[in-house]
ModelCIF file with pLDDT and N, C-alpha, C, O atoms, coordinates in Angstrom:
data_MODEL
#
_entry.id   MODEL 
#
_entity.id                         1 
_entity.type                       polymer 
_entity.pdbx_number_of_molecules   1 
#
_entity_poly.entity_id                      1 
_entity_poly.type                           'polypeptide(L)' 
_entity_poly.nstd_linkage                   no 
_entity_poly.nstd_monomer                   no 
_entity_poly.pdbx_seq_one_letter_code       
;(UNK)(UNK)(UNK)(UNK)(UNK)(UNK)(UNK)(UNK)(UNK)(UNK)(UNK)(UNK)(UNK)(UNK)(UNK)(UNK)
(UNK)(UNK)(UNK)(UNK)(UNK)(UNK)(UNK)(UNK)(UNK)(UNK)(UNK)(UNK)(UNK)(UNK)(UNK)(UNK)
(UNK)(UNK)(UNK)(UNK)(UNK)(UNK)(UNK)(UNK)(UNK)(UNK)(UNK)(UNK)(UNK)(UNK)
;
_entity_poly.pdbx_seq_one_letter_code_can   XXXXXXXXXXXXXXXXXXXXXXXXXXXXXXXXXXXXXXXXXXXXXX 
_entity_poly.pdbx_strand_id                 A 
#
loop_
_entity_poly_seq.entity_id 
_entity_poly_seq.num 
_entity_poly_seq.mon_id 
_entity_poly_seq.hetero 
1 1  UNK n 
1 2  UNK n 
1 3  UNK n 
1 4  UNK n 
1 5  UNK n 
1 6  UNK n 
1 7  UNK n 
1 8  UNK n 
1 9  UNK n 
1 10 UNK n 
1 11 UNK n 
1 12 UNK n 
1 13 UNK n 
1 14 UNK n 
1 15 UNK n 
1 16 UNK n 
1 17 UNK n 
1 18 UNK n 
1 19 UNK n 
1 20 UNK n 
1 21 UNK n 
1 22 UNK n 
1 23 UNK n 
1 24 UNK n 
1 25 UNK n 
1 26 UNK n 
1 27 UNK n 
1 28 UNK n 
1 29 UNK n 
1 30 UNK n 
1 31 UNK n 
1 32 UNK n 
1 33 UNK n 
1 34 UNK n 
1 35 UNK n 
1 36 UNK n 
1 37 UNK n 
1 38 UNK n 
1 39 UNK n 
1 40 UNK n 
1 41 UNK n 
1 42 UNK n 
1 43 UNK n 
1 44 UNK n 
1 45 UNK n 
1 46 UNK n 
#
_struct_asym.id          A 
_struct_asym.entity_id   1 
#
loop_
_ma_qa_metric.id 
_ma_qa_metric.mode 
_ma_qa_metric.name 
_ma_qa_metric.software_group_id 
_ma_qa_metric.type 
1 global pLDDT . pLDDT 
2 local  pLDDT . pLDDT 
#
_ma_qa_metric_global.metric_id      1 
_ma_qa_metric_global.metric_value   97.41 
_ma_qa_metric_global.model_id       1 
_ma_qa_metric_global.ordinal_id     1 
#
loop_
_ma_qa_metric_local.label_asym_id 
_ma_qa_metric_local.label_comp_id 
_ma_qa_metric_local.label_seq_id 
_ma_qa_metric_local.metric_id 
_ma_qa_metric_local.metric_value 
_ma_qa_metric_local.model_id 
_ma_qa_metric_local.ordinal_id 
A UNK 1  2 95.00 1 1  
A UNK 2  2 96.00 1 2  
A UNK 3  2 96.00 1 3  
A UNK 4  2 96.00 1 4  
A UNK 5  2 97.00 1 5  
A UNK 6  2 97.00 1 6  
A UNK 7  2 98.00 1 7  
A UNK 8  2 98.00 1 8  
A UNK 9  2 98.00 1 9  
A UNK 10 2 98.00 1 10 
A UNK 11 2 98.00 1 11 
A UNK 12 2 98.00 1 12 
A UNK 13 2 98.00 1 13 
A UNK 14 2 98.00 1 14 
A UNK 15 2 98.00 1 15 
A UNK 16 2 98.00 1 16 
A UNK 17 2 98.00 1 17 
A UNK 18 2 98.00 1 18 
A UNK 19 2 98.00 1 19 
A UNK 20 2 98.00 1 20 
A UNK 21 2 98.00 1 21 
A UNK 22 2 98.00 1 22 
A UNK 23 2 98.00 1 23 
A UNK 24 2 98.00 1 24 
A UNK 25 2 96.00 1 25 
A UNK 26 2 97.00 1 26 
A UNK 27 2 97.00 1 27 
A UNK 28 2 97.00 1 28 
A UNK 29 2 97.00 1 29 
A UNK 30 2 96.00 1 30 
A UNK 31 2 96.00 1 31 
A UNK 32 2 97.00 1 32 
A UNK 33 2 98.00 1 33 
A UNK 34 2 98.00 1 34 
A UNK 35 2 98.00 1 35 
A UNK 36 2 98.00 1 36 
A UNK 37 2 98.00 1 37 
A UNK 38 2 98.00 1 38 
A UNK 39 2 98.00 1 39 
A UNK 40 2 98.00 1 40 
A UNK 41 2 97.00 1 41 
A UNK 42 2 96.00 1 42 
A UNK 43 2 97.00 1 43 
A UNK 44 2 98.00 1 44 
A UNK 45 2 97.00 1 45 
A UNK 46 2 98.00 1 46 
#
loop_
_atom_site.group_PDB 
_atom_site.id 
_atom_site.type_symbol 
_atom_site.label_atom_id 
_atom_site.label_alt_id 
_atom_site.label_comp_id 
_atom_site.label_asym_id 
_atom_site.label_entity_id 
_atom_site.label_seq_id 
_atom_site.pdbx_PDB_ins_code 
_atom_site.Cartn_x 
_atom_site.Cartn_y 
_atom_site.Cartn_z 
_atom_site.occupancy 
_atom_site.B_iso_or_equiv 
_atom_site.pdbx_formal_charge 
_atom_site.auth_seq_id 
_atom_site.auth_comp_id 
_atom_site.auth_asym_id 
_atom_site.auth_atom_id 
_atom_site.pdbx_PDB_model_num 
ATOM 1   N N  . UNK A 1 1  ? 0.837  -1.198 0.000   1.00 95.00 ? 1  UNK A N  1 
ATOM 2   C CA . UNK A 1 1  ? 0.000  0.000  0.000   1.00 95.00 ? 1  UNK A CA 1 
ATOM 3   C C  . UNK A 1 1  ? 0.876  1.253  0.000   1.00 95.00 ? 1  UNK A C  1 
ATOM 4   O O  . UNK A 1 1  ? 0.596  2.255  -0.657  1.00 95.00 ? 1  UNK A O  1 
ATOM 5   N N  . UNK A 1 2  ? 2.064  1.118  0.860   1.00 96.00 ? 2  UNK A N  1 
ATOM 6   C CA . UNK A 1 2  ? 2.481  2.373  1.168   1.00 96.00 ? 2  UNK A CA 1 
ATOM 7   C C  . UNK A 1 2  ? 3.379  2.819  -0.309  1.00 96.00 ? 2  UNK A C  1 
ATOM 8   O O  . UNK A 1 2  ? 3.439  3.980  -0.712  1.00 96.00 ? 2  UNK A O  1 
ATOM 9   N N  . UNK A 1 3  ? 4.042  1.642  -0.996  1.00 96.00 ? 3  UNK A N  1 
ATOM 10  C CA . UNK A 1 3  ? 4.758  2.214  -2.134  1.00 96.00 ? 3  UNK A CA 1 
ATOM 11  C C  . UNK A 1 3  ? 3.814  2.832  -3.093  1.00 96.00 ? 3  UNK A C  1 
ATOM 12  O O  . UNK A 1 3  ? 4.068  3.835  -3.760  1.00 96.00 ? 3  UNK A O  1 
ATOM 13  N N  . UNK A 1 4  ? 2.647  2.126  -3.115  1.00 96.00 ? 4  UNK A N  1 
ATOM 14  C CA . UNK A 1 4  ? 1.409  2.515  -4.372  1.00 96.00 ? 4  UNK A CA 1 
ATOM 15  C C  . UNK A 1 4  ? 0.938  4.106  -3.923  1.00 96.00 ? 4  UNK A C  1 
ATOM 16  O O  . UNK A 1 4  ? 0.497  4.905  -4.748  1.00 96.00 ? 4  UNK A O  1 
ATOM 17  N N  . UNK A 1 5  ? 1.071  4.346  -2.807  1.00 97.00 ? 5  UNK A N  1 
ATOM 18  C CA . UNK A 1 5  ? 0.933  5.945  -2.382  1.00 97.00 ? 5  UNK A CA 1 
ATOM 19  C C  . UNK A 1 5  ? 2.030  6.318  -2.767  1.00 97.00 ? 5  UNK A C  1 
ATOM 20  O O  . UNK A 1 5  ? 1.834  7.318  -3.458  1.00 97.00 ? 5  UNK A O  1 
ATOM 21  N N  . UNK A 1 6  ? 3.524  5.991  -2.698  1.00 97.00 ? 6  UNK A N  1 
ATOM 22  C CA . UNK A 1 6  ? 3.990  7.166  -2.849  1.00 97.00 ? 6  UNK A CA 1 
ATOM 23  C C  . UNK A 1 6  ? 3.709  7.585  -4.387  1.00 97.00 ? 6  UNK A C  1 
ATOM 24  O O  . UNK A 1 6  ? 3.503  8.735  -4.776  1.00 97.00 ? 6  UNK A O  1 
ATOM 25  N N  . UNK A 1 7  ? 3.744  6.342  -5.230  1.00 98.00 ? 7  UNK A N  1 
ATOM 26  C CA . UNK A 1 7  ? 3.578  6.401  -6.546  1.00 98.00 ? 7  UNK A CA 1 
ATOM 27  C C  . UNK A 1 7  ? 2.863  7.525  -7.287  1.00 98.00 ? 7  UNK A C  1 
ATOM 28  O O  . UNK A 1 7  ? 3.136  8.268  -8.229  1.00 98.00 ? 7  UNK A O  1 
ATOM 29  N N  . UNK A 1 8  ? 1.401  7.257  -6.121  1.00 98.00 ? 8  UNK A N  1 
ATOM 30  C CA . UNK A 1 8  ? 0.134  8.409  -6.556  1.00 98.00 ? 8  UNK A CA 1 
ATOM 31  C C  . UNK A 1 8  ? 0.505  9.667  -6.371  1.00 98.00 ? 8  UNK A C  1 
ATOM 32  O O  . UNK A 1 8  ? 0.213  10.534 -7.195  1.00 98.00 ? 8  UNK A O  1 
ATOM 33  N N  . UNK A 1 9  ? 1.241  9.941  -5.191  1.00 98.00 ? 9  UNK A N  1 
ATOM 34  C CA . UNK A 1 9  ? 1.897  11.238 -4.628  1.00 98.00 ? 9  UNK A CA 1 
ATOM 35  C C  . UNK A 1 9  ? 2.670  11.832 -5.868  1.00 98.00 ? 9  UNK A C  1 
ATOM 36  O O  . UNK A 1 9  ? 2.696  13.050 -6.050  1.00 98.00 ? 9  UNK A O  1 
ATOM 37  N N  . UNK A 1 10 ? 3.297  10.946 -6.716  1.00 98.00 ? 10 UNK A N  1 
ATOM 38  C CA . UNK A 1 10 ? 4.274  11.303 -7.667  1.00 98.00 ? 10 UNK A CA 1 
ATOM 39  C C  . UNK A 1 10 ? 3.163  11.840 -8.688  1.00 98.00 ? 10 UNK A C  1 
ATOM 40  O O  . UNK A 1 10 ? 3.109  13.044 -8.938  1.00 98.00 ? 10 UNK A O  1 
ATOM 41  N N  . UNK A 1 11 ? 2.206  10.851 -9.323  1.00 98.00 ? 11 UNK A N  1 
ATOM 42  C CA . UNK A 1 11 ? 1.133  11.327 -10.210 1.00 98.00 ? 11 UNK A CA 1 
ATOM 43  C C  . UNK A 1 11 ? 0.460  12.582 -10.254 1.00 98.00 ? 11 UNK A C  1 
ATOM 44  O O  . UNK A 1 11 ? 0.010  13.202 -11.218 1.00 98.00 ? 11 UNK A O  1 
ATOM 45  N N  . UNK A 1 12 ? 0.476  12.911 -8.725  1.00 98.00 ? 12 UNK A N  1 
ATOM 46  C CA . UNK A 1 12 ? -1.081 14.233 -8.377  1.00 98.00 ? 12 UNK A CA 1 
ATOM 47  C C  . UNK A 1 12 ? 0.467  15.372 -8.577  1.00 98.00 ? 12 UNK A C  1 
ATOM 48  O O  . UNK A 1 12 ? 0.237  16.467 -8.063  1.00 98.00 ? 12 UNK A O  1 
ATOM 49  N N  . UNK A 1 13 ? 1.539  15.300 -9.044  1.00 98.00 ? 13 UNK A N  1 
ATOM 50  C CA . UNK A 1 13 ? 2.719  16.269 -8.974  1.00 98.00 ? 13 UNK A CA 1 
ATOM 51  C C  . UNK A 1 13 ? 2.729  16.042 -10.638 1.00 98.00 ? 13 UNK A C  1 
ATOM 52  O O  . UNK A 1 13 ? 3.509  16.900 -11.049 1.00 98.00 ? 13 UNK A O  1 
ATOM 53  N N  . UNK A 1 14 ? 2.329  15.444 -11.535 1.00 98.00 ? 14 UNK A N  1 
ATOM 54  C CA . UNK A 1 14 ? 2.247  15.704 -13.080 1.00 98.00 ? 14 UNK A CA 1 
ATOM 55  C C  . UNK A 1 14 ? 2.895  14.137 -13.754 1.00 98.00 ? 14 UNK A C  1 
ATOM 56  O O  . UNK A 1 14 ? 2.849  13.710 -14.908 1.00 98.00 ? 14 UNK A O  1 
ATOM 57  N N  . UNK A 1 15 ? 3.511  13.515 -12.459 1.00 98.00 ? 15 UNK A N  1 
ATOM 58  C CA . UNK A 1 15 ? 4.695  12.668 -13.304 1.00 98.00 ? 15 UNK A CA 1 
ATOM 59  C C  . UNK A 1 15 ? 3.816  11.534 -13.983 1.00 98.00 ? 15 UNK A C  1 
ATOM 60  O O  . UNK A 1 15 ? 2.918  10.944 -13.381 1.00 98.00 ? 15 UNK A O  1 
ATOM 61  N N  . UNK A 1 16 ? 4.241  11.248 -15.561 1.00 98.00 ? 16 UNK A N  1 
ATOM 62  C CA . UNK A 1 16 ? 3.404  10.171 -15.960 1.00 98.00 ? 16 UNK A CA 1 
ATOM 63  C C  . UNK A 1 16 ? 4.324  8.864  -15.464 1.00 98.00 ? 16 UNK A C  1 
ATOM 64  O O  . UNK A 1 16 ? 5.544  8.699  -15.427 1.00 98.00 ? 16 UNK A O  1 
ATOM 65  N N  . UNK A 1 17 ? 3.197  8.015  -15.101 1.00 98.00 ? 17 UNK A N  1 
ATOM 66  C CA . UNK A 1 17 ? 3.676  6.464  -14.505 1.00 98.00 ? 17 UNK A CA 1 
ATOM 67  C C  . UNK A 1 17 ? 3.380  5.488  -15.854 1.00 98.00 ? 17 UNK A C  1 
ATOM 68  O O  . UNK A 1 17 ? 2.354  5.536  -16.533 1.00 98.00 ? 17 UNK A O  1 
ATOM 69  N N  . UNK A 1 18 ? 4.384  4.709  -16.045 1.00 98.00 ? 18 UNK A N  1 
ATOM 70  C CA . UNK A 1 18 ? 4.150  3.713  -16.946 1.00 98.00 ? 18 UNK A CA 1 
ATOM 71  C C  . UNK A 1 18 ? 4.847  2.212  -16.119 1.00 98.00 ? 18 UNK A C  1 
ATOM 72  O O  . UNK A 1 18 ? 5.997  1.919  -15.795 1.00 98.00 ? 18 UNK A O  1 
ATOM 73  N N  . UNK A 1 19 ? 3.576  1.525  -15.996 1.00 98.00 ? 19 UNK A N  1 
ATOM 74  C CA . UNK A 1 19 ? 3.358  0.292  -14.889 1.00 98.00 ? 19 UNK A CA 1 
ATOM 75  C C  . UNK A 1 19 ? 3.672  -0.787 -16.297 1.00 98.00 ? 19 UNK A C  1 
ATOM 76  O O  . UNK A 1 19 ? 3.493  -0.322 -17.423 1.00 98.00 ? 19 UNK A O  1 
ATOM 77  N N  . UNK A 1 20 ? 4.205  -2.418 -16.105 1.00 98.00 ? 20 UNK A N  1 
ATOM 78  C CA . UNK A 1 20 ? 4.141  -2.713 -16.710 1.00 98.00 ? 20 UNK A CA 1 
ATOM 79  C C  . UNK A 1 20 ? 5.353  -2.710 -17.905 1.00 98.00 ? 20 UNK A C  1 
ATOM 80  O O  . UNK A 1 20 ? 5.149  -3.519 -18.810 1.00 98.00 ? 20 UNK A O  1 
ATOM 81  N N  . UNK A 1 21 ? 6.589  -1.893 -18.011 1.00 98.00 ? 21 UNK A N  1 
ATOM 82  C CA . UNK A 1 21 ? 7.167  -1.392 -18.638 1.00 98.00 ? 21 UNK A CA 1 
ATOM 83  C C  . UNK A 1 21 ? 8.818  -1.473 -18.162 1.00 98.00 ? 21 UNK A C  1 
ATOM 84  O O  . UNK A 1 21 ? 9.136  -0.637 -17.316 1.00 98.00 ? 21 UNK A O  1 
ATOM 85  N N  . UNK A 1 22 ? 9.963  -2.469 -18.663 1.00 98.00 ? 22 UNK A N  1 
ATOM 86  C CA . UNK A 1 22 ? 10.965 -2.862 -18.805 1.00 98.00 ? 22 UNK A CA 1 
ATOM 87  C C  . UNK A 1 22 ? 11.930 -2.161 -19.378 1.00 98.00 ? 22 UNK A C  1 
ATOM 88  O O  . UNK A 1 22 ? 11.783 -2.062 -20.597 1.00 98.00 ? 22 UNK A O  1 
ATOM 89  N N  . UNK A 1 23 ? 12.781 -1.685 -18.977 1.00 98.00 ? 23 UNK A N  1 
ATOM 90  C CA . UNK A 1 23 ? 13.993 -0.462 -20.108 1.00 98.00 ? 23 UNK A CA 1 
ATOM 91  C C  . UNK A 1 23 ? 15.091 -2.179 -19.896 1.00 98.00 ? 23 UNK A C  1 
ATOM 92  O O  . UNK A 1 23 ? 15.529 -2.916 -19.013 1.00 98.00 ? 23 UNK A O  1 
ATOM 93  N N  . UNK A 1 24 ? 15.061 -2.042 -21.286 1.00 98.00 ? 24 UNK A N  1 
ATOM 94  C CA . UNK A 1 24 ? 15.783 -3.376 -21.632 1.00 98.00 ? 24 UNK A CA 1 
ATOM 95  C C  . UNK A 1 24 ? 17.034 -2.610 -22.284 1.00 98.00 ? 24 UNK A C  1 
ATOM 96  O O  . UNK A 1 24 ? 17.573 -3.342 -23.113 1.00 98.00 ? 24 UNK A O  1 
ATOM 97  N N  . UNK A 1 25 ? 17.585 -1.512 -22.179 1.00 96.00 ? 25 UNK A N  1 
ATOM 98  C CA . UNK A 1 25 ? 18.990 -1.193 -22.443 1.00 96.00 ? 25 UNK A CA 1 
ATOM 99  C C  . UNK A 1 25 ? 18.800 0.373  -23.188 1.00 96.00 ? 25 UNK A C  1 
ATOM 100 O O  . UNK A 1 25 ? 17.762 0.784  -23.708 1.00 96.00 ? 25 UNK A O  1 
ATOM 101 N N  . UNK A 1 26 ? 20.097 1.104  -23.082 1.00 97.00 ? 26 UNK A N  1 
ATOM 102 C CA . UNK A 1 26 ? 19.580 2.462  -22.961 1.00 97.00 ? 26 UNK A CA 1 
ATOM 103 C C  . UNK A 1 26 ? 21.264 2.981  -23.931 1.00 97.00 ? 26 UNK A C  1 
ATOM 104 O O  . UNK A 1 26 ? 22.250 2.244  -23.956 1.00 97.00 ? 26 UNK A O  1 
ATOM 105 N N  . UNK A 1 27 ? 21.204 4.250  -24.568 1.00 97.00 ? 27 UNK A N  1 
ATOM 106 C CA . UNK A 1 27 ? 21.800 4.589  -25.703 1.00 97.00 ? 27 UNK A CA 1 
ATOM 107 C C  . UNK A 1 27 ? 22.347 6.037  -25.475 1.00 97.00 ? 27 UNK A C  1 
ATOM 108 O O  . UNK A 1 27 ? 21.605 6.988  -25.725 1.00 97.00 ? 27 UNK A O  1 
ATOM 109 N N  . UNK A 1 28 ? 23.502 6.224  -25.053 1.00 97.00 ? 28 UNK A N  1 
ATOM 110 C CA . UNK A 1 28 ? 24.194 7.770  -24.632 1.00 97.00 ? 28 UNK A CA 1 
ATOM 111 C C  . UNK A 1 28 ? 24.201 8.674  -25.817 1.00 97.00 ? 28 UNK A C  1 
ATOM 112 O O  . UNK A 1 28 ? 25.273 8.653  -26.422 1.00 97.00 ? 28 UNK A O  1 
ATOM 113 N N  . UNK A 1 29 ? 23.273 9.473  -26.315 1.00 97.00 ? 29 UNK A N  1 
ATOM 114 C CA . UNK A 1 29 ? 22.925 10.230 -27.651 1.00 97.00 ? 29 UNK A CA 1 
ATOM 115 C C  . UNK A 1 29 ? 24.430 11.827 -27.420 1.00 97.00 ? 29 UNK A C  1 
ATOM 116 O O  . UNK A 1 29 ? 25.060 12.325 -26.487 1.00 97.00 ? 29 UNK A O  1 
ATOM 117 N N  . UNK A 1 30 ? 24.315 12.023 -28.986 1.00 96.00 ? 30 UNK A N  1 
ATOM 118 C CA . UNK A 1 30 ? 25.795 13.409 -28.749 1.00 96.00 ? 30 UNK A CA 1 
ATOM 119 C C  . UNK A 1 30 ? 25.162 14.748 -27.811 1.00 96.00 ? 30 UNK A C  1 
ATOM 120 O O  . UNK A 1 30 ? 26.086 15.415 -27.346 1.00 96.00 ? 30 UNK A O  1 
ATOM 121 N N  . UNK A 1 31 ? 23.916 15.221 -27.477 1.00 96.00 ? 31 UNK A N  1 
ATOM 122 C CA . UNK A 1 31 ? 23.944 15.647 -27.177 1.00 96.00 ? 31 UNK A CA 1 
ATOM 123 C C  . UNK A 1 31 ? 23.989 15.811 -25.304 1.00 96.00 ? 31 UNK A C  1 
ATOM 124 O O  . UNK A 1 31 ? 23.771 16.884 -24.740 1.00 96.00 ? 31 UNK A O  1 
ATOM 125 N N  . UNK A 1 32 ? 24.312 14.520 -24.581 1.00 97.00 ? 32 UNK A N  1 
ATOM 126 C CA . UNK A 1 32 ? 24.836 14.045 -23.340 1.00 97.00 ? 32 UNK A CA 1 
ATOM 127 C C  . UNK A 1 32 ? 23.366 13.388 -23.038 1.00 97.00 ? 32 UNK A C  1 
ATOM 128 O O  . UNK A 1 32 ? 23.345 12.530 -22.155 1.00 97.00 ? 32 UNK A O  1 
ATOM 129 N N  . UNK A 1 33 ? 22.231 13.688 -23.642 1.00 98.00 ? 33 UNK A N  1 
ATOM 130 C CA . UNK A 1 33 ? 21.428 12.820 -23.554 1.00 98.00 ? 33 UNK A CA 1 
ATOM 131 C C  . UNK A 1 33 ? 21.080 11.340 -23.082 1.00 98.00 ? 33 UNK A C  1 
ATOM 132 O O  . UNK A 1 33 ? 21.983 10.628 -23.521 1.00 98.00 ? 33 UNK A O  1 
ATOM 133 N N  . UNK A 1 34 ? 20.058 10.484 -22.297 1.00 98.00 ? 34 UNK A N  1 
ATOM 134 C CA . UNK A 1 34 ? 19.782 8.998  -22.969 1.00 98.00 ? 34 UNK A CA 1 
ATOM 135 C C  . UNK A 1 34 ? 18.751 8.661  -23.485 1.00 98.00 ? 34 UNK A C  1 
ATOM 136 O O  . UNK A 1 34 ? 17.767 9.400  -23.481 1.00 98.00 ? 34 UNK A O  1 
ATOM 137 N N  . UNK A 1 35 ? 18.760 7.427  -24.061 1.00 98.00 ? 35 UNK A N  1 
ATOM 138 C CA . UNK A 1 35 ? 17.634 7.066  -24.950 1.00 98.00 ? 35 UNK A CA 1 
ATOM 139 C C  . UNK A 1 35 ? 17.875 5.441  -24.363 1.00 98.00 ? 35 UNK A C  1 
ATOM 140 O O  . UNK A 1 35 ? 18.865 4.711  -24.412 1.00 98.00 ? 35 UNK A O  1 
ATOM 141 N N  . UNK A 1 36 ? 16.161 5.189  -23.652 1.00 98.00 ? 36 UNK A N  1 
ATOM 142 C CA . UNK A 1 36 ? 16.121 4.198  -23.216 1.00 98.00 ? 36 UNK A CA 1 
ATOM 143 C C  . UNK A 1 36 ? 15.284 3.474  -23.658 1.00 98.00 ? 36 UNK A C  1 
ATOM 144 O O  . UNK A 1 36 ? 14.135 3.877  -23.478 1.00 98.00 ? 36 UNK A O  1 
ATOM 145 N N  . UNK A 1 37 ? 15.440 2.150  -24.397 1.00 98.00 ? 37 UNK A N  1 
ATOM 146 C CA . UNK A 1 37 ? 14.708 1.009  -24.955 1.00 98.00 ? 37 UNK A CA 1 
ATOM 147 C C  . UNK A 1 37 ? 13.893 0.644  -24.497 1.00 98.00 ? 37 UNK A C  1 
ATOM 148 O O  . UNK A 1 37 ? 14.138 -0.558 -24.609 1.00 98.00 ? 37 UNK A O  1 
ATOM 149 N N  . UNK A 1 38 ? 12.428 0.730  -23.687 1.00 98.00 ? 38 UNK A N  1 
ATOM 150 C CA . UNK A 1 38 ? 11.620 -0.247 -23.148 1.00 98.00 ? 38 UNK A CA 1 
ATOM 151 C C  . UNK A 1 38 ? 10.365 -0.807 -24.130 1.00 98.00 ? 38 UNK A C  1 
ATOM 152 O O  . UNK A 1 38 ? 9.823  -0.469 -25.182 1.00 98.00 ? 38 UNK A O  1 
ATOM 153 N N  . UNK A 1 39 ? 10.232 -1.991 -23.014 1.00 98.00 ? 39 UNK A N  1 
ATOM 154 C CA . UNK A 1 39 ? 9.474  -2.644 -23.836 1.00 98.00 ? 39 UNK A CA 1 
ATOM 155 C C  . UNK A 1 39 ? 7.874  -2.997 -22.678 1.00 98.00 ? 39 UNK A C  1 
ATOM 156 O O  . UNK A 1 39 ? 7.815  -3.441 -21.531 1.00 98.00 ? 39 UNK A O  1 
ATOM 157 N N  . UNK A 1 40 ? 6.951  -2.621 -23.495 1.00 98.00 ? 40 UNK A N  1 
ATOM 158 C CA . UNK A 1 40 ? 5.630  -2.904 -22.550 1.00 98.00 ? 40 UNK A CA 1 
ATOM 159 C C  . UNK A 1 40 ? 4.565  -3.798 -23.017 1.00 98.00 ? 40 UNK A C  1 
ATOM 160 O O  . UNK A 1 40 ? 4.291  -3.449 -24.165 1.00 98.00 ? 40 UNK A O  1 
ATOM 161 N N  . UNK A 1 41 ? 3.859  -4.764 -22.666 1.00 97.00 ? 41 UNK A N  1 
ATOM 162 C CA . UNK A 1 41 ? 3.029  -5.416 -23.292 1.00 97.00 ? 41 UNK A CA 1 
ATOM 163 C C  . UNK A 1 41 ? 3.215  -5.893 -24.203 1.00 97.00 ? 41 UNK A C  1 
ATOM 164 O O  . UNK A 1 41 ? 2.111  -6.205 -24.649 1.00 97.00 ? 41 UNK A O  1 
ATOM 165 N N  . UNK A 1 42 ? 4.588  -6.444 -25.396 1.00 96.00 ? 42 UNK A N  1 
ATOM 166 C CA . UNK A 1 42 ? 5.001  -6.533 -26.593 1.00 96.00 ? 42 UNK A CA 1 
ATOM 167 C C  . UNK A 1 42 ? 5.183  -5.370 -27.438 1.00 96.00 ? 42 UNK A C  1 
ATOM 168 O O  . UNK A 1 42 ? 5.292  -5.512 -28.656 1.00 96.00 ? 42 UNK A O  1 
ATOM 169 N N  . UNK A 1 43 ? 5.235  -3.970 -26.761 1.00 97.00 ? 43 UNK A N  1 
ATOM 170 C CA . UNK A 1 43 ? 5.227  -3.095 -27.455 1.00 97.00 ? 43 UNK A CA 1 
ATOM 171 C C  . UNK A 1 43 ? 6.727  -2.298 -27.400 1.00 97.00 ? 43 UNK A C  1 
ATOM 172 O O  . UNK A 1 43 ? 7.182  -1.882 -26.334 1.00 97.00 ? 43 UNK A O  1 
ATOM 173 N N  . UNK A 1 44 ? 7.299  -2.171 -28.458 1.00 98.00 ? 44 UNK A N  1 
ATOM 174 C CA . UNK A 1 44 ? 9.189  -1.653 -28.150 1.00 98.00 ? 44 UNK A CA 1 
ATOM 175 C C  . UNK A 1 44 ? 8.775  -0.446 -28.334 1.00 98.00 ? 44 UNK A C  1 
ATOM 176 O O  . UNK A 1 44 ? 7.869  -0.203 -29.131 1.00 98.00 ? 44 UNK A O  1 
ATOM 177 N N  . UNK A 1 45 ? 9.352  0.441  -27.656 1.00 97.00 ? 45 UNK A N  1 
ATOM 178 C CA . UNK A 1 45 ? 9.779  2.152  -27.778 1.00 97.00 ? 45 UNK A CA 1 
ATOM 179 C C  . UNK A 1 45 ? 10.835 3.108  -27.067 1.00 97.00 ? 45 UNK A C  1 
ATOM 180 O O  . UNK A 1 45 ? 11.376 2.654  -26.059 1.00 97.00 ? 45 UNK A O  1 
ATOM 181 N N  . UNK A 1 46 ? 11.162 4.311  -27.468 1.00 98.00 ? 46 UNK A N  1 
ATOM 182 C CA . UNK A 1 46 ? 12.195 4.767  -26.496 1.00 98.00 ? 46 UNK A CA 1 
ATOM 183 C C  . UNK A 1 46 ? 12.221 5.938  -26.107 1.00 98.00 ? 46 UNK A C  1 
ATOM 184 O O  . UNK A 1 46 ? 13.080 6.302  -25.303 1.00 98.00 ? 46 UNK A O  1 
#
């Protein structure tokens, strides 16, 4: 219970939550950037 609050606490502050969702490896871009691979439900994006 208590982690699923803080979670919500994070939500009612703007942050989008994506439950469900694996960063299966992540990509240091030129501008010092990252770009992180996840994958959700069979779905790849980054």
């Amino acid at each position: 219970v208590f982690d699923k609050h803080l979670a919500m606490e994070a939500g009612r502050e703007g942050v989008e939550i994506r439950i469900k969702t694996q960063a299966k490896g992540l990509k240091k871009e030129e501008d010092g950037s990252y770009t992180v691979t996840c994958e959700c439900m069979g779905e790849v994006f980054d």
